[in-house]
Protein backbone atom coordinates (compact mmCIF):
# COMPACT_ATOMS: atom_id res chain seq x y z
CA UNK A 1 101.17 127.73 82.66
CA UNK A 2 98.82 126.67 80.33
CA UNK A 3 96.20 129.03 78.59
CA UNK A 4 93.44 126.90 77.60
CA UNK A 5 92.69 123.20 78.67
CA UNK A 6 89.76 121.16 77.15
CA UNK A 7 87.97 118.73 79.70
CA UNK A 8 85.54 116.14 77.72
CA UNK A 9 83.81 114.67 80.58
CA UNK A 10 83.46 116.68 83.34
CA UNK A 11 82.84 114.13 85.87
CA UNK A 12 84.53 112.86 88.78
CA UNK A 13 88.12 112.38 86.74
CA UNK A 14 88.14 115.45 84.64
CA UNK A 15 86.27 117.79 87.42
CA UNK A 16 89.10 116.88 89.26
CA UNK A 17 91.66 117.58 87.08
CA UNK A 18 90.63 120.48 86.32
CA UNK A 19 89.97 121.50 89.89
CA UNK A 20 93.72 120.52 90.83
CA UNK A 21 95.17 122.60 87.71
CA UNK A 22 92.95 125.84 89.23
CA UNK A 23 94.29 125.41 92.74
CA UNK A 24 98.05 125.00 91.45
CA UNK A 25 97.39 127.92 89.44
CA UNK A 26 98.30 126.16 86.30
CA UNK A 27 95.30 127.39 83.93
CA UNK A 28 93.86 130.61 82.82
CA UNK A 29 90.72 129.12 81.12
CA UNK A 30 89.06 125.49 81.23
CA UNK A 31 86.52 124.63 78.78
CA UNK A 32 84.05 122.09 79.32
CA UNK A 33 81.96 119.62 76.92
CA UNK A 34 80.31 116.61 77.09
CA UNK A 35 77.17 114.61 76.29
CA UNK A 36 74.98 115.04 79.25
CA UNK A 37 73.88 119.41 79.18
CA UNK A 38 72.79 118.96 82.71
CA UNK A 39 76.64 117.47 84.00
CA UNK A 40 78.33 120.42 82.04
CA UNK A 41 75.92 123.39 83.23
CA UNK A 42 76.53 121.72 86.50
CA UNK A 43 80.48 121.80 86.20
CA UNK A 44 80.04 125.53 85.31
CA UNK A 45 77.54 126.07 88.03
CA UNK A 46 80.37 124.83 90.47
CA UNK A 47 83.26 126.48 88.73
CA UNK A 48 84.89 123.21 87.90
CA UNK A 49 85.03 124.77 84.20
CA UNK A 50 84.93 128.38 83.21
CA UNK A 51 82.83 128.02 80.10
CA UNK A 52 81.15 125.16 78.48
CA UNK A 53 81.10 124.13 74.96
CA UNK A 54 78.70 122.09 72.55
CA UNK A 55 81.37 122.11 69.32
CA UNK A 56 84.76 121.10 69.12
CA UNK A 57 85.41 123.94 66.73
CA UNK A 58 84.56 126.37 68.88
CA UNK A 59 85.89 124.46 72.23
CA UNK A 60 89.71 123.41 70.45
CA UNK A 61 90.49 126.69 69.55
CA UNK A 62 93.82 128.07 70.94
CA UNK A 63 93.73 124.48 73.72
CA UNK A 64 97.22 124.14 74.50
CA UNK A 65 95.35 120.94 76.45
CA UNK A 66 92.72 118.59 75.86
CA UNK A 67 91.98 115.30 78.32
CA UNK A 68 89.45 112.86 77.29
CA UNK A 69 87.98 111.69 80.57
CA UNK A 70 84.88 109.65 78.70
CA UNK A 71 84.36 105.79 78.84
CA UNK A 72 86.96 104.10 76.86
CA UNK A 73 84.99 102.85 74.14
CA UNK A 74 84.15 106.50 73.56
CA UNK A 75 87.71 107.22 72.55
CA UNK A 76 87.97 106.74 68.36
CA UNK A 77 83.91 108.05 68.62
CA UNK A 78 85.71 111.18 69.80
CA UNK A 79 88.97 111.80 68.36
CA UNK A 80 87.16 111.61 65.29
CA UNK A 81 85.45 114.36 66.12
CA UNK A 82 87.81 116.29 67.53
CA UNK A 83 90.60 115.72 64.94
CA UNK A 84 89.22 118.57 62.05
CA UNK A 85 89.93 120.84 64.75
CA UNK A 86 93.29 120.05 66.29
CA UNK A 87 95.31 122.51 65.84
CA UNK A 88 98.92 121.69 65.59
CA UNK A 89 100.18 122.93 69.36
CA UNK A 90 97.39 120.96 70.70
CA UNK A 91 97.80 117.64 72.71
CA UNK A 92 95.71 115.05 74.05
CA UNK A 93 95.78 112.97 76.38
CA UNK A 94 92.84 110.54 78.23
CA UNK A 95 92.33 108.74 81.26
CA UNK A 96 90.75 105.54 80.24
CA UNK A 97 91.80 102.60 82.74
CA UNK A 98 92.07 100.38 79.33
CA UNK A 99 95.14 101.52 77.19
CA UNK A 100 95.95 98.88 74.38
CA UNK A 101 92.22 99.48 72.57
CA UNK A 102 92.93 103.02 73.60
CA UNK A 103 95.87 103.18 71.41
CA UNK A 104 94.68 101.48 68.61
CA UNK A 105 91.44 103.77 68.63
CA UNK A 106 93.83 106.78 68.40
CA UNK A 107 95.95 105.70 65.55
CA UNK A 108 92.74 104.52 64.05
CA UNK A 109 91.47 108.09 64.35
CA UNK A 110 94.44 110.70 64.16
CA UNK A 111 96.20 108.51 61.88
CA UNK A 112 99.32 110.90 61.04
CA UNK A 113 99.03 113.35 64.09
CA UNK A 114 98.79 110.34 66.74
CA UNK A 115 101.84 111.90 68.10
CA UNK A 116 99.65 114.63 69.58
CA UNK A 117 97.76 111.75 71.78
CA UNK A 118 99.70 110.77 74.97
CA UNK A 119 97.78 108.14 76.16
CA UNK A 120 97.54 108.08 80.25
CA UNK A 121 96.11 106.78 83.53
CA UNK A 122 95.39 107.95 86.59
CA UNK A 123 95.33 105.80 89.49
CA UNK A 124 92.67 107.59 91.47
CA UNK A 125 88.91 107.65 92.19
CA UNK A 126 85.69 107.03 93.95
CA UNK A 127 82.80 104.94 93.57
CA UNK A 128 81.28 108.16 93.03
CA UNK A 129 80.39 109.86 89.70
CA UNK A 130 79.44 113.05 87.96
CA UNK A 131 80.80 116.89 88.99
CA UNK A 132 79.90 117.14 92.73
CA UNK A 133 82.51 114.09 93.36
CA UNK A 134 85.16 116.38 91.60
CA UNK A 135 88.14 116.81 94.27
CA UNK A 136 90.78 119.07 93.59
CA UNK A 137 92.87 116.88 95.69
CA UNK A 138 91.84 113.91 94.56
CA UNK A 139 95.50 113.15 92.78
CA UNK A 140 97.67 114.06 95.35
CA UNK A 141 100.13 112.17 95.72
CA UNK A 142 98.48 109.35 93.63
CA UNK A 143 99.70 107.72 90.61
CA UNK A 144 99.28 108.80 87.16
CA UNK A 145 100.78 105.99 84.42
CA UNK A 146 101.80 107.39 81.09
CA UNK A 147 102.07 105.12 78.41
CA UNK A 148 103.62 107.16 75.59
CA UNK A 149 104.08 106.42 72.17
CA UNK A 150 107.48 106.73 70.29
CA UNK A 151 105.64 109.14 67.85
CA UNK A 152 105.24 111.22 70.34
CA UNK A 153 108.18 114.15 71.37
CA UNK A 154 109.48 114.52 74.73
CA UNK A 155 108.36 117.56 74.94
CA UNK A 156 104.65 116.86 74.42
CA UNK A 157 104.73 114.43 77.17
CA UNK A 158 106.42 116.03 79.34
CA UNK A 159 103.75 118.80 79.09
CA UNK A 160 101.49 116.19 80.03
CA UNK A 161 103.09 114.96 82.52
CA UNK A 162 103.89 118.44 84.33
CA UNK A 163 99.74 118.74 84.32
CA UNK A 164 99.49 115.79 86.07
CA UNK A 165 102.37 116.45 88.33
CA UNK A 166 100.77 120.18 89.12
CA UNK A 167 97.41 118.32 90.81
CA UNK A 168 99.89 116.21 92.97
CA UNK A 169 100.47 113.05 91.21
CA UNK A 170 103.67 110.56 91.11
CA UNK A 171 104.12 110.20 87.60
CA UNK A 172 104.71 106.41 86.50
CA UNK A 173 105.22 105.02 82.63
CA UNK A 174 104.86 101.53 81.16
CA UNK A 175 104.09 100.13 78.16
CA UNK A 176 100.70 99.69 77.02
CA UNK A 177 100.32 96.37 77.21
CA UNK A 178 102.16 96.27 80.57
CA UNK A 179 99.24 98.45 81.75
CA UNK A 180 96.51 96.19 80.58
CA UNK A 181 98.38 92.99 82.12
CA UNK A 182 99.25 94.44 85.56
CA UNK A 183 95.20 96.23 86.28
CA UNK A 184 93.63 93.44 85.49
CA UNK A 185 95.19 91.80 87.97
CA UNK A 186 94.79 94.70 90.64
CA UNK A 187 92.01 96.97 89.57
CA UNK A 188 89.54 95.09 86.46
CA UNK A 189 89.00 91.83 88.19
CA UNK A 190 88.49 92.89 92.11
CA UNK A 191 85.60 95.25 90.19
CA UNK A 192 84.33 92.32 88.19
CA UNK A 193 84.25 90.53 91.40
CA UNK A 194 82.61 93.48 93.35
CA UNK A 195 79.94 93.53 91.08
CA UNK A 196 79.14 89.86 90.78
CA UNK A 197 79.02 89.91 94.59
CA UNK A 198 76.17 92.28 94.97
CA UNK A 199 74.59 91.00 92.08
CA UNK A 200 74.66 86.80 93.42
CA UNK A 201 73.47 88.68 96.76
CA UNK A 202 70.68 90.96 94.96
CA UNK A 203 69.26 88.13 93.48
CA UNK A 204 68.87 85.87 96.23
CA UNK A 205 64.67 85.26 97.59
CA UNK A 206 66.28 86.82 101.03
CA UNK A 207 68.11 89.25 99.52
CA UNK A 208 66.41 92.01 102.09
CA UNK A 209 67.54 90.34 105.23
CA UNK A 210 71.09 89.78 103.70
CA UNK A 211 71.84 93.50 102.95
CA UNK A 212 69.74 94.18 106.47
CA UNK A 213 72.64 92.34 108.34
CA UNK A 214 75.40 93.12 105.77
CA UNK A 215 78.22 95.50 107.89
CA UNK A 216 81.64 96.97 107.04
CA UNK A 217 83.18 93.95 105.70
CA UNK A 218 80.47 93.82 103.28
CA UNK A 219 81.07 97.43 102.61
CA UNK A 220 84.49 97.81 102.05
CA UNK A 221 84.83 94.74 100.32
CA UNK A 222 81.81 95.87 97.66
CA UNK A 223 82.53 99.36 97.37
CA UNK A 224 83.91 99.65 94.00
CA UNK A 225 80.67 98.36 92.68
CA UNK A 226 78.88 101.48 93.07
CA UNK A 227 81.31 102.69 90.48
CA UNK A 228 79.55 103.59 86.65
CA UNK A 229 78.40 100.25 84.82
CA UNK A 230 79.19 101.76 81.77
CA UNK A 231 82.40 102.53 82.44
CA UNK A 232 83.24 98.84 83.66
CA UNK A 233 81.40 97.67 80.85
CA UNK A 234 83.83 99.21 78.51
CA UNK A 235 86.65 98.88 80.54
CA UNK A 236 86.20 94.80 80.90
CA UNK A 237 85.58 94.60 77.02
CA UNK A 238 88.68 96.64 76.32
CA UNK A 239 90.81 94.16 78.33
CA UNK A 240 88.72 90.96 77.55
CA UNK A 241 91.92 88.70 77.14
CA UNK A 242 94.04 89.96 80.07
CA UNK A 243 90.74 90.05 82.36
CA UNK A 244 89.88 86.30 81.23
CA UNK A 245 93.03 85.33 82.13
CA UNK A 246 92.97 86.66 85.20
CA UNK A 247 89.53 85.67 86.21
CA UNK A 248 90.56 81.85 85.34
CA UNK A 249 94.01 82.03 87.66
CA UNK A 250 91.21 83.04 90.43
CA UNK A 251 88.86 80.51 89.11
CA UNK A 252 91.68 77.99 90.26
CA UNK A 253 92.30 79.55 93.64
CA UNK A 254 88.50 79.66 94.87
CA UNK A 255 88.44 75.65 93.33
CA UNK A 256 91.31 75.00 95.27
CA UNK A 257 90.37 76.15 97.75
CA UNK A 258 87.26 74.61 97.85
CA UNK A 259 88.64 71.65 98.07
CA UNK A 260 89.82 72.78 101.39
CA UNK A 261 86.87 73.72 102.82
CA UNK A 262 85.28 70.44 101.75
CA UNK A 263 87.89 68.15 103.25
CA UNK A 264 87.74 70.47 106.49
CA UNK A 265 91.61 71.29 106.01
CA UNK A 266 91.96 73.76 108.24
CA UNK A 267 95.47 73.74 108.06
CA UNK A 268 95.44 74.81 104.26
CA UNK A 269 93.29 77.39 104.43
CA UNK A 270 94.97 79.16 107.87
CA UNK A 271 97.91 78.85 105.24
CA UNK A 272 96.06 80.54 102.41
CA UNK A 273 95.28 83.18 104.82
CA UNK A 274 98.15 83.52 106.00
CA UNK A 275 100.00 84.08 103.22
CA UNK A 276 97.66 86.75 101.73
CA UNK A 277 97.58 88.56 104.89
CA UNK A 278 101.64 88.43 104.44
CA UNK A 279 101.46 90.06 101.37
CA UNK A 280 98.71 92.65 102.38
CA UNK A 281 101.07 93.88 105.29
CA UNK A 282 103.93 93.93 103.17
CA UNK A 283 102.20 96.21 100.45
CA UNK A 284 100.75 98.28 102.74
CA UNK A 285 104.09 98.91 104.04
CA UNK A 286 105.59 99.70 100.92
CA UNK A 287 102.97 102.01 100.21
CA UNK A 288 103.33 104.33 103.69
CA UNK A 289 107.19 103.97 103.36
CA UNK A 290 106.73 105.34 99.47
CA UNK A 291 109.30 102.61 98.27
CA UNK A 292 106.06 100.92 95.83
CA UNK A 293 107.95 102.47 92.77
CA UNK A 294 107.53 100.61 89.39
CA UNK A 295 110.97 100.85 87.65
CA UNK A 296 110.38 103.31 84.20
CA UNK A 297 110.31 101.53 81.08
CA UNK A 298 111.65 102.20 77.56
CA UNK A 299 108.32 102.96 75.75
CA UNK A 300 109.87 103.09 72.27
């Protein structure tokens, strides 16, 4: 049981954390604070939070938890802040989609008490932002990746981890930059390409009669781009290297298989095809069999 848990941000990710923590029982009081008044009084309004805050002073006191659930780039901004006020049972904990710049922002900003930060992820969400997409089932049974320091005790994780695990989640643990490699490959560039999508599409003279005929395909294929553009901003700034790399393998494939199309090789492409739709049924499988299970790593 935890007394007191600090949500900055009380959006779609830390309206439904704290939403899952009230329906496991797991918290007497949430406190809510942000930068928008109007998301916050809206949180309260919806009892997301049970009281909202404007000053860390006031909002830190007795926290046994505090998750930062702000864009990344927000992260040293806030700890800053935040830090005069930590007391010394505190921990914190985000749930940026970026961890390496995460991690350097916190030692950056807590210096000596970074072992109160336990930098985290969880692998859940919606193209849909602000308090009324909060869920309080929104993590069940979704991942959560924890990518601990060594400064930080077992214990203090593990506290972290039994939040997490109290809203539903599978809890998972890599490395930092482990993280950062592996969603930019699954998560950073199919939003990057999402957005560019709509965009190239937007843009066009016929751009009306496009999205008039546009249908599920279309749909499911863009939906991530109705996520928050500053979040993605930050998010594909944070990983700039791993997301470059990643856009140039793909830069390859779509040249490649250009090529195909050009030189009408219909046998290469049915291949291409083929073997994607391979792998798509095989991690689909994986998934509904609940066998997709990253081996832990040694974080320290």
């Amino acid at each position: 049981m935890l007394d007191k848990v600090v949500i900055v941000g009380v959006g779609l990710i830390g309206g439904s954390f704290a939403l899952g923590l009230k329906r496991a029982g797991m918290v007497r009081e949430v406190v809510g604070i942000g930068r928008h008044p109007e998301a916050t009084a809206r949180a309260l309004e919806l009892g997301i939070v049970d009281s909202v805050s404007t000053a860390y002073e006031d909002a830190l006191r007795g926290a046994d938890l505090v998750l930062l659930a702000a864009p990344v780039a927000q992260t040293g901004p806030i700890l800053a802040a935040l830090l005069p006020h930590l007391e010394e049972g505190t921990i914190v904990t985000d749930a940026g989609s970026t961890k390496c710049d995460v991690v350097s922002a916190a030692r950056d900003a807590l210096k000596d008490r970074v072992h109160q930060f336990v930098p985290g992820h969880p692998i859940a969400g919606s193209e849909s932002n602000g308090p009324d997409a909060a869920l309080a089932g929104l993590y069940e049974g979704k991942k959560v990746v924890l990518t601990a320091l060594h400064e930080n005790s077992q214990q203090d994780v593990e506290r972290v981890a039994a939040a997490w695990r109290a809203c539903g989640a599978i809890i998972h643990t890599l490395s930092p930059e482990d993280h950062d490699r592996v969603f930019a490959a699954v998560s950073h560039l199919p939003h990057l390409l999402a957005y560019a999508l709509v965009d190239d599409v937007a843009a066009k003279p016929h751009a009306d009669l496009l999205f008039q005929y546009a249908a599920s395909g279309f749909r499911d294929f863009t939906r991530i781009a109705g996520s928050s553009p500053e979040m993605w901003r930050d998010i594909s700034l944070a990983n700039r290297a791993a997301l470059l790399a990643e856009l140039d393998a793909y830069l390859a494939q779509l040249t490649s298989m250009r090529a195909m199309l050009a030189a009408a090789d219909g046998s290469a492409l049915e291949a291409v095809y083929t073997n994607a739709q391979r792998a798509r049924r095989a991690w689909i499988e994986a998934i509904e069999a609940g066998s997709a299970r990253p081996q832990p790593q040694d974080n320290t």
